[in-house]
C-alpha atoms as a PDB file:
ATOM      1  CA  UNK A   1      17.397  -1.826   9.190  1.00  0.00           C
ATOM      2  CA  UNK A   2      17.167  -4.290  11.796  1.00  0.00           C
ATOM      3  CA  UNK A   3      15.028  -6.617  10.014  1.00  0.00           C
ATOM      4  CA  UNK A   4      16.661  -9.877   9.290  1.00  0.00           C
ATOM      5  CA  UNK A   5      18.992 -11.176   7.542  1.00  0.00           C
ATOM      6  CA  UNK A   6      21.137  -8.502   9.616  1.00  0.00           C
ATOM      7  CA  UNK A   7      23.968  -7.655   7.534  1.00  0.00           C
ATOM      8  CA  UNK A   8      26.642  -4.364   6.624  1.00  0.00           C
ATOM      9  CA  UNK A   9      24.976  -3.827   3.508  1.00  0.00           C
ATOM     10  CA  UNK A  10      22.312  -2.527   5.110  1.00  0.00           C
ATOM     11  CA  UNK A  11      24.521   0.368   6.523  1.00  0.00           C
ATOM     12  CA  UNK A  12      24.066   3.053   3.886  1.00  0.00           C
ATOM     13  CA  UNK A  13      24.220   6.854   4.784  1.00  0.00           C
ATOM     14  CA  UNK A  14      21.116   7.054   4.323  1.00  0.00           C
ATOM     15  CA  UNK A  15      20.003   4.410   6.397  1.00  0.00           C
ATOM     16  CA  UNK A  16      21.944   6.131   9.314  1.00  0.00           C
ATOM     17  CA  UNK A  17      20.211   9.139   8.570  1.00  0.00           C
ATOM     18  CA  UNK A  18      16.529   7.522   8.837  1.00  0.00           C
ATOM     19  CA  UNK A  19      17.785   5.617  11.752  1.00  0.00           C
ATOM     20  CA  UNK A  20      18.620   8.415  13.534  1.00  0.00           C
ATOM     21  CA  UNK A  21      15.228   9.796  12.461  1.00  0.00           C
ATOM     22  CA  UNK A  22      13.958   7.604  15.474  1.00  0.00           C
ATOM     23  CA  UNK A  23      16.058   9.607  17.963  1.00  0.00           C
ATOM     24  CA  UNK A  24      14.535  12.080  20.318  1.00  0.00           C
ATOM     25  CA  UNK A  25      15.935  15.433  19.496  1.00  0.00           C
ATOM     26  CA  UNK A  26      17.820  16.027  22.658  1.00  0.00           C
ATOM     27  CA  UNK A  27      19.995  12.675  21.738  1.00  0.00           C
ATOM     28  CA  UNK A  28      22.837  14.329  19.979  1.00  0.00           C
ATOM     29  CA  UNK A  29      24.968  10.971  18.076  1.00  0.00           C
ATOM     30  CA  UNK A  30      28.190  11.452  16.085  1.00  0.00           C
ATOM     31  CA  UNK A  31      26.430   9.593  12.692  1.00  0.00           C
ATOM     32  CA  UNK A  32      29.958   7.561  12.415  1.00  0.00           C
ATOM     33  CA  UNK A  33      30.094   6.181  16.291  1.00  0.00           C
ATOM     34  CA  UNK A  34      26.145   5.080  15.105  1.00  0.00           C
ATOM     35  CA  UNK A  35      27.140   3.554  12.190  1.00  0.00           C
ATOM     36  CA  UNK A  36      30.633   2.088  13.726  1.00  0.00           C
ATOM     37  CA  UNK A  37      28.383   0.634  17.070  1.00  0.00           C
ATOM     38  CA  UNK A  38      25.672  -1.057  14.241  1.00  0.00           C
ATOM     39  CA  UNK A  39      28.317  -2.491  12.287  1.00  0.00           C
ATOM     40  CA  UNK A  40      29.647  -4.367  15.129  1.00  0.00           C
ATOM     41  CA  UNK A  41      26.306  -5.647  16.521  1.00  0.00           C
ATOM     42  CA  UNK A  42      25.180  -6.789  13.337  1.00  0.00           C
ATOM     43  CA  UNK A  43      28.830  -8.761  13.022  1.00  0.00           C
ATOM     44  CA  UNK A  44      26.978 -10.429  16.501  1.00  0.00           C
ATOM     45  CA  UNK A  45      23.527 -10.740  14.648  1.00  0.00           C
ATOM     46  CA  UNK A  46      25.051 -13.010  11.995  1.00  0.00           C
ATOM     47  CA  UNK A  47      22.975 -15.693  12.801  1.00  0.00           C
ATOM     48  CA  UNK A  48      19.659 -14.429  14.215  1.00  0.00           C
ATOM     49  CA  UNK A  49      15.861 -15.249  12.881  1.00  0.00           C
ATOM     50  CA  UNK A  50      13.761 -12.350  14.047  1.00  0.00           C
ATOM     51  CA  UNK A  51      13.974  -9.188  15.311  1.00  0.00           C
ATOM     52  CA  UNK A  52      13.544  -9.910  18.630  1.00  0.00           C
ATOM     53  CA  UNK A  53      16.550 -12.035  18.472  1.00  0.00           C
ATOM     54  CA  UNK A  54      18.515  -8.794  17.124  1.00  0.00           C
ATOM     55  CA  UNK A  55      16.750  -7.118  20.634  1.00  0.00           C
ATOM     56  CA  UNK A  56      18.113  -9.649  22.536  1.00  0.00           C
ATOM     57  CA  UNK A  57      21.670  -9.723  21.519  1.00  0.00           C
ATOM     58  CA  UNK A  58      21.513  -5.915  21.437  1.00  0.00           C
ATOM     59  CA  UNK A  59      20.329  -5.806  25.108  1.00  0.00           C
ATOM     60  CA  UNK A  60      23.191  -8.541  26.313  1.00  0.00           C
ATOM     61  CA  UNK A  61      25.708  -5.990  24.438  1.00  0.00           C
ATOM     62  CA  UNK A  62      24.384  -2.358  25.736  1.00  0.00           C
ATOM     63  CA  UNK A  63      27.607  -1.539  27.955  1.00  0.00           C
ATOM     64  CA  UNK A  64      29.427  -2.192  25.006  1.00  0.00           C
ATOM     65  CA  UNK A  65      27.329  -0.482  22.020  1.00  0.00           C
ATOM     66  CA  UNK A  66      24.764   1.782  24.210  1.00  0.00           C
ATOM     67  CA  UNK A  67      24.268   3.994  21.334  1.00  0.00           C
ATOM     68  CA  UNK A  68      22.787   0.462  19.054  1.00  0.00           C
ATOM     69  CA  UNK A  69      20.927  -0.796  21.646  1.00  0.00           C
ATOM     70  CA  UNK A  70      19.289   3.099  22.762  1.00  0.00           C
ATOM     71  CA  UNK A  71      18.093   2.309  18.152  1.00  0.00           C
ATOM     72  CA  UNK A  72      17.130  -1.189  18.549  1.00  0.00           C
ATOM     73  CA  UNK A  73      15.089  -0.203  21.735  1.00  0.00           C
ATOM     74  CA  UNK A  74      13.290   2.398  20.387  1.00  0.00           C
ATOM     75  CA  UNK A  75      12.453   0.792  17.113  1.00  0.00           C
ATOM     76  CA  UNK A  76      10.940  -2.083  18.786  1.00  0.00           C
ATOM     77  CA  UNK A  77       8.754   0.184  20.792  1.00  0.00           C
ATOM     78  CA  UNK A  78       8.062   2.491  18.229  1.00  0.00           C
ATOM     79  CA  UNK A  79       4.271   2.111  17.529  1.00  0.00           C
ATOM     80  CA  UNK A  80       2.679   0.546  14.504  1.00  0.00           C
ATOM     81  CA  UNK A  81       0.376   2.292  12.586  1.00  0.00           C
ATOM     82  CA  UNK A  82      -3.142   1.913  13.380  1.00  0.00           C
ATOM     83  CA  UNK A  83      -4.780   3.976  10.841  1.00  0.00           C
ATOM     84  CA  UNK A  84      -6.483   0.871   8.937  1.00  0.00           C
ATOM     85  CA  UNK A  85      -8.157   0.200  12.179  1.00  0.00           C
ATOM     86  CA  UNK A  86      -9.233   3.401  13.193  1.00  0.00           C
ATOM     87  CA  UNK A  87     -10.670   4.003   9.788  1.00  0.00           C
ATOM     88  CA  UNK A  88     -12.493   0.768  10.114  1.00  0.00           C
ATOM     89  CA  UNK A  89     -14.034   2.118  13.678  1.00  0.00           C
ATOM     90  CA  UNK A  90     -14.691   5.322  11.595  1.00  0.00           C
ATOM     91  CA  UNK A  91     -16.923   3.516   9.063  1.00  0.00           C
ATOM     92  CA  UNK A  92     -19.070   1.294  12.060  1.00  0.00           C
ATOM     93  CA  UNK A  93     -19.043   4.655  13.756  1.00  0.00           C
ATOM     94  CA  UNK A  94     -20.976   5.667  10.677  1.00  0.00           C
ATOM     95  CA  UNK A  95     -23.186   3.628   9.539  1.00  0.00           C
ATOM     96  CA  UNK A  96     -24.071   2.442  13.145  1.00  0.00           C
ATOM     97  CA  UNK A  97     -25.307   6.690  13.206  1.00  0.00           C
ATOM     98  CA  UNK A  98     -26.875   6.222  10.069  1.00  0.00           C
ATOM     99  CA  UNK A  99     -29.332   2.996  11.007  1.00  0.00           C
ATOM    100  CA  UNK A 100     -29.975   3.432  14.264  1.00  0.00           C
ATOM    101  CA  UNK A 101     -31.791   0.496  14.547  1.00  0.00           C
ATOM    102  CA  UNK A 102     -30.728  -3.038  16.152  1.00  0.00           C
ATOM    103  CA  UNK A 103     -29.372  -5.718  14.121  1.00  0.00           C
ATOM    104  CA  UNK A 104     -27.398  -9.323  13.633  1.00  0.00           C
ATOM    105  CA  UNK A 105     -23.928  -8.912  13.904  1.00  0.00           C
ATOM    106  CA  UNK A 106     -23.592 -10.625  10.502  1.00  0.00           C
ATOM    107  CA  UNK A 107     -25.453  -8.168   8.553  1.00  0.00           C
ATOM    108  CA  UNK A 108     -23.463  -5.272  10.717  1.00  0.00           C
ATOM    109  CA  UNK A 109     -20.256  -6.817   9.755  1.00  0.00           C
ATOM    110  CA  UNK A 110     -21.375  -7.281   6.016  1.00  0.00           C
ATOM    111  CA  UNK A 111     -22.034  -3.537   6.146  1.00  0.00           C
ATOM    112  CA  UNK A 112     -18.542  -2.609   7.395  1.00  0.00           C
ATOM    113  CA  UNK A 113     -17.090  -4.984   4.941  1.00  0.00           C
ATOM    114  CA  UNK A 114     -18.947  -3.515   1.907  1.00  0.00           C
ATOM    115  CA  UNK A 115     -18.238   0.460   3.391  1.00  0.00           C
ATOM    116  CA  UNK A 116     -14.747  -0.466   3.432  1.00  0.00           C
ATOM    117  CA  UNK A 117     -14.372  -1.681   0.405  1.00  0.00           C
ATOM    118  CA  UNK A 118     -16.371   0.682  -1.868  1.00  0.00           C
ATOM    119  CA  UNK A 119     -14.022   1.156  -4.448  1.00  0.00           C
ATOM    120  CA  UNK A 120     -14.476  -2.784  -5.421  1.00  0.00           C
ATOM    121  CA  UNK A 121     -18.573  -2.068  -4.409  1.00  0.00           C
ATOM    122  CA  UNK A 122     -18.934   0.355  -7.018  1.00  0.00           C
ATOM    123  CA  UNK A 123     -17.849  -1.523  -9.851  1.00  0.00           C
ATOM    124  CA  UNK A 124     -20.470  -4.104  -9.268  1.00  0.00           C
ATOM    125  CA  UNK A 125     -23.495  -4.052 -11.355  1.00  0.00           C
ATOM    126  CA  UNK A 126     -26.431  -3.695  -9.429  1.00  0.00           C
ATOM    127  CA  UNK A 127     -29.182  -4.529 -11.997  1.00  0.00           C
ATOM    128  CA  UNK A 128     -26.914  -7.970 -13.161  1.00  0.00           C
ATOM    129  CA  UNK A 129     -27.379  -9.062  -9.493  1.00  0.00           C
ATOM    130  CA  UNK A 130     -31.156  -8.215  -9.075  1.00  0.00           C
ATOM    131  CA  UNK A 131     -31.681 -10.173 -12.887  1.00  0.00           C
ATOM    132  CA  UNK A 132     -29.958 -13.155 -11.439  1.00  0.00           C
ATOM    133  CA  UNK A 133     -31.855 -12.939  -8.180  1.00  0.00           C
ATOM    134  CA  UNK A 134     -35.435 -12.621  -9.908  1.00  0.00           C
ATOM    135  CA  UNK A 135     -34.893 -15.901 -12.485  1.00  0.00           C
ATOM    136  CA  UNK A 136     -33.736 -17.646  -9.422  1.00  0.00           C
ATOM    137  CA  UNK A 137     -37.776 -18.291  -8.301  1.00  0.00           C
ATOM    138  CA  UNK A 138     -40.579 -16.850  -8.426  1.00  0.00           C
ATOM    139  CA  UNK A 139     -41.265 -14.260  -5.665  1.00  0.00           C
ATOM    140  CA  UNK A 140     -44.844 -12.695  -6.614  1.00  0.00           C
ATOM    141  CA  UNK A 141     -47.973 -13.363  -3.967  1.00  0.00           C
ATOM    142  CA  UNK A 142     -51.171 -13.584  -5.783  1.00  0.00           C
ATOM    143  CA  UNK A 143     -53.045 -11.584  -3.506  1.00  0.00           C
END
């Protein structure tokens, strides 16, 4: 909603509705004085960049439209998901448990990267790769 280009179109009921989505439950808002207060800071955010900007102008406006700038606060605090990064501390949490043993940080990345990404991982072919590897020289010790 507040992502640039700002602009009325953006306004739809149910916009409103997810925007106030993102106000704590004891904030009771008329959905009309929202929409009316948004309307007339985005006719401020004509020509703004990023959504910062939008933050700024909000926060020089907030006697005027407290309701808009209460929103824009509390959607630029609101947290971004981490799951991606928790799941990746998830799979070194694993297979860190599963070798036990001390190793390069290369190969422990290169393990993260391939438990990660195991839906691409299982549609290699495993004999291809040790074919290639074998013709590549000749690896046999004549004891």
């Amino acid at each position: 909603m507040f992502n640039p280009p700002v602009s009325r179109n953006n306004l739809s009921e149910t916009g409103i509705q997810d925007a106030m989505s993102f106000l704590p439950k004891q904030f009771v808002v008329d959905p009309l004085h929202l929409q009316v207060e948004l309307e007339v800071l985005y006719d401020q955010c004509k020509e703004v960049e990023t959504v910062s900007d939008v933050a700024a102008v909000s926060e020089q406006t907030k006697k005027m439209l407290p309701i808009a700038n209460r929103m824009c606060r509390l959607l630029c605090t609101a947290p971004v998901t981490v799951a991606g990064n928790e799941r990746s501390f998830s799979k070194l949490k694993l297979i860190k448990n599963y070798l036990r043993t001390t190793q390069s940080d290369s190969r422990l990345s290169d393990l993260l990267l391939l438990s990660s990404e195991k839906d691409i991982v299982d549609d290699i072919k495993l004999d291809l790769i040790a074919k290639q590897w074998s013709i590549l020289k000749k690896r046999r010790i004549c004891i």
